[in-house]
Protein backbone atom coordinates (compact mmCIF):
# COMPACT_ATOMS: atom_id res chain seq x y z
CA UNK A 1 133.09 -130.79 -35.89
CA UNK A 2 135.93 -128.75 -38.07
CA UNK A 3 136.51 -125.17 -36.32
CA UNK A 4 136.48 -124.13 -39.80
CA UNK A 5 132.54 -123.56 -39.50
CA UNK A 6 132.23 -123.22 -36.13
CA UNK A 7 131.08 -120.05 -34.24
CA UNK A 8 132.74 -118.89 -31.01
CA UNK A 9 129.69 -120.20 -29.04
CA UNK A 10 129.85 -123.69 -30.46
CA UNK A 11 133.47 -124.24 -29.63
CA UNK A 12 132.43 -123.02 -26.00
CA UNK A 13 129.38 -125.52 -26.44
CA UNK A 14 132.38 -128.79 -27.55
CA UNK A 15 134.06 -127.20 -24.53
CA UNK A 16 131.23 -128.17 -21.97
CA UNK A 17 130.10 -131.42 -23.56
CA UNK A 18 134.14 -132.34 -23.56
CA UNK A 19 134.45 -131.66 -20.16
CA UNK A 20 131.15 -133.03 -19.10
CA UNK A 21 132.46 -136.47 -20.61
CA UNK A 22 135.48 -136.75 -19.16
CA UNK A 23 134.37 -135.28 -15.62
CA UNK A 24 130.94 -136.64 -15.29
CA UNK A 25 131.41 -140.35 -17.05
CA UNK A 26 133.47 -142.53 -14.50
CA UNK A 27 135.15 -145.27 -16.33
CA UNK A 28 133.50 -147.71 -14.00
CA UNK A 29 130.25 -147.20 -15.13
CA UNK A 30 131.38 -147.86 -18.85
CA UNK A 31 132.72 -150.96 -17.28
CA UNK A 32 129.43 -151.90 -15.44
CA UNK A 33 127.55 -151.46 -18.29
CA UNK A 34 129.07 -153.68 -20.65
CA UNK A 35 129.21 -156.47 -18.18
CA UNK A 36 125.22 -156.01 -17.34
CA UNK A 37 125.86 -154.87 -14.19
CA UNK A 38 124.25 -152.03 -14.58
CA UNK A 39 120.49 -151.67 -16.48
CA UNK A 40 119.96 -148.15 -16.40
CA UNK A 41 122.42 -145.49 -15.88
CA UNK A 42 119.56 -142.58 -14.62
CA UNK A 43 122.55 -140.53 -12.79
CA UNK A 44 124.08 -139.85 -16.49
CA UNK A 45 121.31 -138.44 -17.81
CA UNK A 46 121.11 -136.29 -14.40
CA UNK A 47 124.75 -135.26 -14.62
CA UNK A 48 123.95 -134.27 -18.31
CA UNK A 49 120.70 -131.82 -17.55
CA UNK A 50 122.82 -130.55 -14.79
CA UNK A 51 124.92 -129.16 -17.11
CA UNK A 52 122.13 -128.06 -19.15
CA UNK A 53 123.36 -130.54 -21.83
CA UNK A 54 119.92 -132.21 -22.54
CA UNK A 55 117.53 -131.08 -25.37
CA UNK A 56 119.34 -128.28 -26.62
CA UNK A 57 117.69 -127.47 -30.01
CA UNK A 58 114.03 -127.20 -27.78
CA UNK A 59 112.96 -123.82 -26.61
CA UNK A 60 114.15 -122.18 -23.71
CA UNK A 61 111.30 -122.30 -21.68
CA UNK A 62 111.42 -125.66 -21.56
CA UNK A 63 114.86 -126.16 -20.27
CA UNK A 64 116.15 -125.95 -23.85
CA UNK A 65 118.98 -123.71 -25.19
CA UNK A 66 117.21 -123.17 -28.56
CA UNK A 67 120.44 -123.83 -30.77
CA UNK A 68 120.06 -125.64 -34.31
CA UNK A 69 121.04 -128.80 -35.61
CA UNK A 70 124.23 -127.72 -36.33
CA UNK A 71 124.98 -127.05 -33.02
CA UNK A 72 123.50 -130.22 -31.54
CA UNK A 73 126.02 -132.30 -33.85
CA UNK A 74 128.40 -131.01 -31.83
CA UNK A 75 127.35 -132.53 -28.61
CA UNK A 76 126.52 -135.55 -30.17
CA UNK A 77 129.50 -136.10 -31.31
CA UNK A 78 131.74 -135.72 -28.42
CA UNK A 79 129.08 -137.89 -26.27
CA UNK A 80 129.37 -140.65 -28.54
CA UNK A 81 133.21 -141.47 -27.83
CA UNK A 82 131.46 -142.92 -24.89
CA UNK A 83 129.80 -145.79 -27.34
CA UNK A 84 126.40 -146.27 -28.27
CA UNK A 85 124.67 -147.40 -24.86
CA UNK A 86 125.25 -143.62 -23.03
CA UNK A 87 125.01 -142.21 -26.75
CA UNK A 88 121.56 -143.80 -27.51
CA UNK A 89 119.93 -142.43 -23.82
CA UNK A 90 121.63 -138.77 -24.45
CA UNK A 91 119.56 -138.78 -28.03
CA UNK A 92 116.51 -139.67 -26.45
CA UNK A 93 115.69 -136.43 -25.05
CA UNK A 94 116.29 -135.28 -28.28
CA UNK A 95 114.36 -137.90 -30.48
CA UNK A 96 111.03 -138.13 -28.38
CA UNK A 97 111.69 -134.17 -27.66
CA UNK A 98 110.76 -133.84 -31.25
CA UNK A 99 107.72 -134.81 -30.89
CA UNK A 100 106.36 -133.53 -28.04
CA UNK A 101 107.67 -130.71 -29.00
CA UNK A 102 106.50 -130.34 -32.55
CA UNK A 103 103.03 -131.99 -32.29
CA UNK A 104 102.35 -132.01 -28.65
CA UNK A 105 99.93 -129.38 -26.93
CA UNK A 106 101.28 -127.52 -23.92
CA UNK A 107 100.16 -129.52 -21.28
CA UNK A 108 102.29 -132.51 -22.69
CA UNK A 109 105.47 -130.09 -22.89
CA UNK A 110 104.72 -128.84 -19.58
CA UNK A 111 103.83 -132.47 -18.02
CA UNK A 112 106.55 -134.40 -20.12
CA UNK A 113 108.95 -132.31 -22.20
CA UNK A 114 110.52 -129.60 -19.73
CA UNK A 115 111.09 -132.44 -16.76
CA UNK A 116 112.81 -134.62 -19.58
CA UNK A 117 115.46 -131.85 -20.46
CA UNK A 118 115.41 -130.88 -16.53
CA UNK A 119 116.82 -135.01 -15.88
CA UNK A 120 114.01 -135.22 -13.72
CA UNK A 121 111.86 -137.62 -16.18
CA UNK A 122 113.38 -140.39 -18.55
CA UNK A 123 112.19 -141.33 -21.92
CA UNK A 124 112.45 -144.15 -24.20
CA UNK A 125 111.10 -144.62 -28.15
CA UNK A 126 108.63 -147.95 -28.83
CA UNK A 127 108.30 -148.11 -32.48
CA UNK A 128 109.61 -151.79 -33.45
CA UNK A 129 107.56 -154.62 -33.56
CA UNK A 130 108.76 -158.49 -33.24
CA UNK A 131 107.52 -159.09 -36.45
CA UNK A 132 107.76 -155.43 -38.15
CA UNK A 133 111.39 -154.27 -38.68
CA UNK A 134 111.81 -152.04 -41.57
CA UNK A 135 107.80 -152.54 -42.16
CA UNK A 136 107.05 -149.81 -39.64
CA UNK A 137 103.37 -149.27 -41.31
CA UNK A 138 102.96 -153.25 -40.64
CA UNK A 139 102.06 -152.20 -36.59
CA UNK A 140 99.73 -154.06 -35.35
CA UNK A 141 99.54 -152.43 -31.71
CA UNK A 142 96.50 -151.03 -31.69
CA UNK A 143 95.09 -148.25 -29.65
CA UNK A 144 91.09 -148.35 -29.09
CA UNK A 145 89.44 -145.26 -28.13
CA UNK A 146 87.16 -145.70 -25.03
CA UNK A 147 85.91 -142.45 -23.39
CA UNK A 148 88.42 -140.24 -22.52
CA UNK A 149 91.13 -143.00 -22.87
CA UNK A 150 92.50 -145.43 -25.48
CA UNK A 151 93.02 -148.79 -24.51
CA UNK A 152 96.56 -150.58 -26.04
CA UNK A 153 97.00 -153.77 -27.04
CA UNK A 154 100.28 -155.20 -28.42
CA UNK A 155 104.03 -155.61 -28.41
CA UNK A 156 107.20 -153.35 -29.22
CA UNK A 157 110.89 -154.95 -29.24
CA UNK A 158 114.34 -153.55 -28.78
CA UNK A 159 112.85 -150.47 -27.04
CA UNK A 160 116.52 -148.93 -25.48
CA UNK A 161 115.71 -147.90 -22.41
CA UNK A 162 111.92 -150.57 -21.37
CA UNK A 163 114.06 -150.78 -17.90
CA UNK A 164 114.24 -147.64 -16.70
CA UNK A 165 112.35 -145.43 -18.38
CA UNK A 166 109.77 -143.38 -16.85
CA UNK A 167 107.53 -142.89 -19.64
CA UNK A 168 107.56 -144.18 -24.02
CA UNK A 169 106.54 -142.80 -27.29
CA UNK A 170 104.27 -145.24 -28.68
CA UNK A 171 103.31 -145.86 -32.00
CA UNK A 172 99.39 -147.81 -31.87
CA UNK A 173 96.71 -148.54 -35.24
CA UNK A 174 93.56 -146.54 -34.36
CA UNK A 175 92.10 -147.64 -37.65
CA UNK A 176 92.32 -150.99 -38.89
CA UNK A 177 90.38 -150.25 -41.86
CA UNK A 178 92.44 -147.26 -43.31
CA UNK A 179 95.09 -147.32 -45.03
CA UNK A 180 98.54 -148.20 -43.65
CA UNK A 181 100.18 -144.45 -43.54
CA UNK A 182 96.64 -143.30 -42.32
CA UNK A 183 95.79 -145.31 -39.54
CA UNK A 184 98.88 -145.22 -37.04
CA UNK A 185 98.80 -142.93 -33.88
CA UNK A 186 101.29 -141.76 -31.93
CA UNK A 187 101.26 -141.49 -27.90
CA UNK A 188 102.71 -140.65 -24.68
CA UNK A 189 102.12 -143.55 -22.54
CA UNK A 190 103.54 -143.91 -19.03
CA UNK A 191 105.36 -146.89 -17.56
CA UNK A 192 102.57 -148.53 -15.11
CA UNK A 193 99.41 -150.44 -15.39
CA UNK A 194 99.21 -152.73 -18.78
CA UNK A 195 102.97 -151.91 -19.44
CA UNK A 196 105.06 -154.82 -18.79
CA UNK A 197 108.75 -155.53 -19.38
CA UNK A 198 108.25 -159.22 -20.81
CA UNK A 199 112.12 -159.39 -21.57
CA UNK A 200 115.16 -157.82 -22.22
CA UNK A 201 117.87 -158.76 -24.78
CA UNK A 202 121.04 -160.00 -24.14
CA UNK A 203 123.03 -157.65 -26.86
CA UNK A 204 126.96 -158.24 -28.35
CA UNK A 205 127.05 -154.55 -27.12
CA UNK A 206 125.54 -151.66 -26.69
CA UNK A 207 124.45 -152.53 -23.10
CA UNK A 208 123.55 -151.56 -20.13
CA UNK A 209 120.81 -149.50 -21.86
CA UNK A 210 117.83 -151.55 -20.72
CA UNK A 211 117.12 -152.94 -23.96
CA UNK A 212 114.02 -155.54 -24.06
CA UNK A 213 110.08 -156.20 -25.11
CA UNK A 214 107.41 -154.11 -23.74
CA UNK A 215 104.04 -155.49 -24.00
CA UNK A 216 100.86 -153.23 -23.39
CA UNK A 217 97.53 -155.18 -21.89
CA UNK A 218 94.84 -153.07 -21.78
CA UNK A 219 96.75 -149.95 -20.63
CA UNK A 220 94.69 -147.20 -20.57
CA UNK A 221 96.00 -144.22 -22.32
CA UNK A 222 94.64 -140.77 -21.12
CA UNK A 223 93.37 -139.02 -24.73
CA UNK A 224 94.89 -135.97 -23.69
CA UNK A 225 98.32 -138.18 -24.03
CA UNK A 226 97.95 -138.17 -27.97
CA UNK A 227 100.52 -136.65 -30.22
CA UNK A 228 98.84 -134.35 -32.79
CA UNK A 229 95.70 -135.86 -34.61
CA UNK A 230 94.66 -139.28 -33.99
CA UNK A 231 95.85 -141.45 -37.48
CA UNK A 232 98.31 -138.02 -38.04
CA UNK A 233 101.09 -141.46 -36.73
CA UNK A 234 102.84 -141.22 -40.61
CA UNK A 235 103.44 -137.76 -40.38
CA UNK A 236 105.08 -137.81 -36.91
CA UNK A 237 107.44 -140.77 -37.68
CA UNK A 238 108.73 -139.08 -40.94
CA UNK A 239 109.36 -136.17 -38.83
CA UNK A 240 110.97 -138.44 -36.21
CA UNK A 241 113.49 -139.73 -39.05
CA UNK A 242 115.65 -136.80 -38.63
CA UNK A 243 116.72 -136.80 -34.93
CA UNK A 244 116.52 -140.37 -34.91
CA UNK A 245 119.60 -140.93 -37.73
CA UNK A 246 120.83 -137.51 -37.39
CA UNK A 247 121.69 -138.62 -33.66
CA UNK A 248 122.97 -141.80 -34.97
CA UNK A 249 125.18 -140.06 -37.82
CA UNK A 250 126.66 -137.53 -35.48
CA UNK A 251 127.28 -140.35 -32.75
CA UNK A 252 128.94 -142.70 -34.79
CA UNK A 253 131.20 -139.85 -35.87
CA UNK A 254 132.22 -139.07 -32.48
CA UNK A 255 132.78 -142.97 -31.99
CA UNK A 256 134.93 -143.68 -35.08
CA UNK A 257 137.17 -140.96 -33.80
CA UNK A 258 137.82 -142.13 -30.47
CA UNK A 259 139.34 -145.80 -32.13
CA UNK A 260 141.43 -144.27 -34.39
CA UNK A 261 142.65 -141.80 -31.35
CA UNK A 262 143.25 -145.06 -29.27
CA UNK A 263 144.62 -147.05 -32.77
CA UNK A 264 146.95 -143.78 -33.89
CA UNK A 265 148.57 -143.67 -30.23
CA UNK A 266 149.68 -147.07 -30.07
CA UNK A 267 151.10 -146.85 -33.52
CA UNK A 268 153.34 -144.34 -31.90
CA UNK A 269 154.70 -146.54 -29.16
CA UNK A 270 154.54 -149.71 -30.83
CA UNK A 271 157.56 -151.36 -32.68
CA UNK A 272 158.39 -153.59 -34.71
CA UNK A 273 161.39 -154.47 -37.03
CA UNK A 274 163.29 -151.63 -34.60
CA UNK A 275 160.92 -148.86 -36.01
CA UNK A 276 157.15 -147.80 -34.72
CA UNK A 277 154.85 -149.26 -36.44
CA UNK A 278 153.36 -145.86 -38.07
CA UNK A 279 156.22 -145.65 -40.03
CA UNK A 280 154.91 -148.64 -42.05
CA UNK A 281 152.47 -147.75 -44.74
CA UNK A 282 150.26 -150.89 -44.02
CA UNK A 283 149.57 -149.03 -40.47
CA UNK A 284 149.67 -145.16 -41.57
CA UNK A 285 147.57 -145.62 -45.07
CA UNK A 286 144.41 -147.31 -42.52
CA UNK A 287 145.33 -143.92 -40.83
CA UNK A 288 145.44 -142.12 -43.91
CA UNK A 289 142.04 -143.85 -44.71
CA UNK A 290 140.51 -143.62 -41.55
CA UNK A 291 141.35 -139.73 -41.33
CA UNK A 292 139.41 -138.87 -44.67
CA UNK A 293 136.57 -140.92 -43.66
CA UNK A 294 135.89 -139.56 -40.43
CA UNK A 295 135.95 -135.84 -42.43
CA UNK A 296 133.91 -136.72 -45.28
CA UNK A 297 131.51 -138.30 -42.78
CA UNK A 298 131.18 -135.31 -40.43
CA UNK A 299 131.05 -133.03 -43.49
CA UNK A 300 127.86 -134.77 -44.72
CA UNK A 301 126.57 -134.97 -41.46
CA UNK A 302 126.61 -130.69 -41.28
CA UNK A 303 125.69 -130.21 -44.62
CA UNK A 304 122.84 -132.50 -43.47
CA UNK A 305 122.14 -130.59 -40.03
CA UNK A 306 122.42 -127.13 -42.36
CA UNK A 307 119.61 -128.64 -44.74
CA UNK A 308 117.47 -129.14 -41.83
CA UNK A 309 117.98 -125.66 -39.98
CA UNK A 310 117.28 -123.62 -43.23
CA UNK A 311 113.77 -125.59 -44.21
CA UNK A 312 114.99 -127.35 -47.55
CA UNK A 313 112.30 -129.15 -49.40
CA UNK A 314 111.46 -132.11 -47.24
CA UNK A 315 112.90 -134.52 -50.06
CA UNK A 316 116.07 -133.01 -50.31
CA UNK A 317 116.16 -132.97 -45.79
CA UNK A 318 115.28 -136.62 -46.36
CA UNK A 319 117.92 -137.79 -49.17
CA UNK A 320 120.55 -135.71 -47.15
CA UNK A 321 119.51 -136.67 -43.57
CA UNK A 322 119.20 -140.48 -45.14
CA UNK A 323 122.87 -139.94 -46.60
CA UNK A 324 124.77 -138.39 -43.56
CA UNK A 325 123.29 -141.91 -41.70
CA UNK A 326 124.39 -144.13 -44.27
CA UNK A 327 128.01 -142.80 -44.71
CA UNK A 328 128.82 -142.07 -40.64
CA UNK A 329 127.50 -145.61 -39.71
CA UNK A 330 129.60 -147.21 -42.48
CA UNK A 331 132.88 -144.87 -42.04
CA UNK A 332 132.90 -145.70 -38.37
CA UNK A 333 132.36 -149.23 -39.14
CA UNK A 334 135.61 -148.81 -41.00
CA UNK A 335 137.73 -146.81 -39.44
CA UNK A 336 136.91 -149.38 -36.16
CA UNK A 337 137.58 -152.15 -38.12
CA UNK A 338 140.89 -150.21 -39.14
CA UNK A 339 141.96 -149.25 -35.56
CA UNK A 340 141.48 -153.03 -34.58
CA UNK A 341 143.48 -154.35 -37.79
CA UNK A 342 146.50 -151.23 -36.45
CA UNK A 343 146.82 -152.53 -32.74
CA UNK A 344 146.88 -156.42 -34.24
CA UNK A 345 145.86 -158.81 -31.36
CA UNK A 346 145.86 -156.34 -28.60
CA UNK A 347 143.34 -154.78 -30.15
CA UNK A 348 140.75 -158.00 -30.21
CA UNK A 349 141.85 -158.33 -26.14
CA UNK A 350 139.64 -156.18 -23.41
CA UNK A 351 143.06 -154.42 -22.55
CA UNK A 352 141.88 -152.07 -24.84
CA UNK A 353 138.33 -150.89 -25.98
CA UNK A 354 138.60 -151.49 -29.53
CA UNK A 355 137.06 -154.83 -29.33
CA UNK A 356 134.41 -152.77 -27.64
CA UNK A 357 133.91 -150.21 -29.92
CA UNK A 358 133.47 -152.76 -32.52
CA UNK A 359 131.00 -154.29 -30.58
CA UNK A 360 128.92 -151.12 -30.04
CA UNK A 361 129.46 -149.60 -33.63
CA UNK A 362 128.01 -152.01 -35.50
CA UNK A 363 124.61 -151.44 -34.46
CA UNK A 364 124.44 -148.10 -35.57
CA UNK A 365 124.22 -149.76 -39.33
CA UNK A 366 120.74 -151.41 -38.58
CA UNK A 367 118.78 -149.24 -35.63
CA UNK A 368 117.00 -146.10 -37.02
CA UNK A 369 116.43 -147.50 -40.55
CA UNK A 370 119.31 -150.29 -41.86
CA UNK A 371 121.70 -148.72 -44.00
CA UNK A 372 119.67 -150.67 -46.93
CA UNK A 373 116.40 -148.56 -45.92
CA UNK A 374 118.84 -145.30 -46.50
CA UNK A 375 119.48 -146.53 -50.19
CA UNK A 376 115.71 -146.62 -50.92
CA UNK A 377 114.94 -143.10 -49.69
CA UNK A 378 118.07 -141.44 -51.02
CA UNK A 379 117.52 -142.98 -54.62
CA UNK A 380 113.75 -142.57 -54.44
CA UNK A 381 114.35 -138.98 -53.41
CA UNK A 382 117.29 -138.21 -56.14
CA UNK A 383 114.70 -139.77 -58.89
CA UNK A 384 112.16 -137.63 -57.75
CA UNK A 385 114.60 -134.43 -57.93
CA UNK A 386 115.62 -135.39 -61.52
CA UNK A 387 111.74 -135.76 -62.48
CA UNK A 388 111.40 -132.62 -61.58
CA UNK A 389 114.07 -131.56 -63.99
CA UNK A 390 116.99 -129.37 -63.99
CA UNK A 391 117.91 -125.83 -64.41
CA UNK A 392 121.63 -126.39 -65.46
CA UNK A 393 122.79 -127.72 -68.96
CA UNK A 394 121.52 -130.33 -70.67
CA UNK A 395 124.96 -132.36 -71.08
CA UNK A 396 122.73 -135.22 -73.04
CA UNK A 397 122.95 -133.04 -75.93
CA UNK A 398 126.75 -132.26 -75.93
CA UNK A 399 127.83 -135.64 -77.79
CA UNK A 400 128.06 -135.30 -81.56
CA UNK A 401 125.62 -137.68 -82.68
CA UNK A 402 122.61 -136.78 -79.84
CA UNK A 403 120.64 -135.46 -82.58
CA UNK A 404 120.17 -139.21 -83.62
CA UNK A 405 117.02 -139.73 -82.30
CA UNK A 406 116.07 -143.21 -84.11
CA UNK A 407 119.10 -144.98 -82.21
CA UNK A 408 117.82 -143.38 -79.21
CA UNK A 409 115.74 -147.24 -78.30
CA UNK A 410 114.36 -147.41 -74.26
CA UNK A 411 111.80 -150.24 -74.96
């Protein structure tokens, strides 16, 4: 983030997440985990609530520092120059955190919520479904209500985290006869009996996150484990939208910086034609480019984090939220893509990580919502704002002939 709007304490809060990343994160492990060597790194996640680096917006009594959004950008963004695999399981705490933390009671904050942020508990989001995707109101996992337990049937894909995680967020249909938004649930369900890892994906990056296919047989939920109301499932996952792309914005921020770090140095050593090569405009326009993307990315993505700490209309958090994810994923696509196209061949070689990082980054343009699923919600939510009307000038009315009504034809 710019120091420009940055309080004394948040620069001391970069401070710690900087030097928790470059103390704490041995390049090894990096290494592990993109060769599958390693499934779940638990002992980051430790490191991290050792520092008191997990959950930060959540209350204090729960391990929390209470800070707002825009002070949880920060972190983000200086843990994800580590790539999306250690970027993902750091937002965790933060995305499932939500919930427990908005609509669970106190006995699931106590039980789940305050050993999450304490590293002592792992946590891991099921929401996709092999044949769902976008259609997230399509579920068919179903949760059946039996006594003082619901039993769950079904499957979830590409849950980050099925190996190694002590405990999901599921998303189940209690009613099959309601309609879609009105009918989905939303649980706490721990790994054990009728939870079974069925597979896990081999990714072009992002791995060493456990990613794979749960599937749920009969496993008996205790009711108590129940986010909120039962069928109350819509509400929670729009809620859910923000830390899940706000995480993802402010990530892919911190990852587009680190290639263009890597791509800007070598142009300083590099030569060609007897001069280094960021003397040529081919190599320091991409810079040039890369720079102003990065900014006007992590601009949106605190004028975003602002709209959510001061309680905007839920439309306008939603268009904004929807906007920062769209324009971080894409920038760091580019600036990536730019870094690579900088460092020539090299650059495609693992003697540096840009092939890496272009590996990793584009993800980040399809989980939480594809890109496309931004579009709808930020043009759905500007057309709503216009029908609502305006209070500044009517600028329709400025050109010399508006008065002509009859030429005026929409049909």
């Amino acid at each position: 983030m710019l120091d420009c709007v940055m309080s004394a304490e948040e620069r001391a809060l970069r401070e710690e997440v900087q030097a928790f990343v470059r103390e704490d994160v041995d390049k090894q492990l990096l290494r592990d985990m993109d060769e599958d060597k390693v499934r779940y790194p638990r002992q980051f996640l430790e490191r991290a609530a050792a520092r008191g680096l997990l959950g930060l917006r959540f209350p204090k009594k729960y391990g929390g520092r209470g800070l707002p959004w825009t002070s949880e950008i920060i972190a983000l963004e200086e843990v994800g120059i580590l790539g999306t695999s250690l970027g993902c399981l750091y937002s965790l705490v933060s995305i499932v955190g939500e919930a427990i933390n908005k609509f669970g009671s106190e006995y699931l904050k106590e039980k789940y919520l305050k050993p999450t942020i304490q590293g002592r508990l792992t946590t891991a989001e099921a929401l996709t479904e092999p044949r769902g995707g976008s259609d997230f109101f399509g579920a068919t996992t179903s949760a059946r209500r039996e006594g003082d337990y619901y039993i769950l049937n079904g499957q979830k894909r590409f849950v980050v985290g099925s190996e190694g995680a002590d405990y999901f967020m599921v998303y189940a249909r209690t009613n099959p006869e309601g309609p879609p938004h009105k009918s989905i649930s939303a649980f706490i369900v721990d790994r054990g009996p009728g939870v079974k890892v069925e597979y896990i994906y081999g990714l072009m990056g992002t791995r060493g996150g456990g990613t794979g296919r749960l599937v749920f047989e009969n496993a008996r939920v205790p009711a108590e484990n129940l986010l909120g109301r039962e069928n109350q499932g819509g509400e929670i996952f729009y809620q859910m939208m923000i830390p899940e792309r706000m995480t993802s914005a402010a990530g892919a921020v911190g990852m587009g910086r680190a290639a263009l770090e890597v791509a800007a140095r070598y142009s300083t050593r590099r030569k060609a034609f007897g001069r280094e090569i960021k003397n040529f405009q081919a190599v320091s326009f991409k810079v040039a480019d890369s720079i102003t993307r990065l900014d006007a990315a992590r601009g949106l993505v605190y004028l975003a984090a602002r709209s959510v700490d001061s309680g905007d209309p839920p439309g306008k958090t939603r268009r904004l939220v929807s906007e920062a994810k769209k324009v971080a994923t894409e920038n760091a696509w580019a600036v990536v893509n730019n870094a690579m196209q900088i460092m020539g061949g090299i650059g495609y070689t693992n003697i540096y990580p840009i092939e890496k990082m272009l590996r990793d980054v584009r993800l980040i343009m399809i989980w939480t919502g594809t890109n496309e699923i931004m579009d709808l919600i930020i043009q759905h939510e500007y057309y709503q704002e216009l029908a609502r009307g305006s209070r500044a000038r009517d600028i329709e009315e400025d050109a010399p002939e508006a008065h002509r009504s009859e030429e005026k034809i929409y049909e």
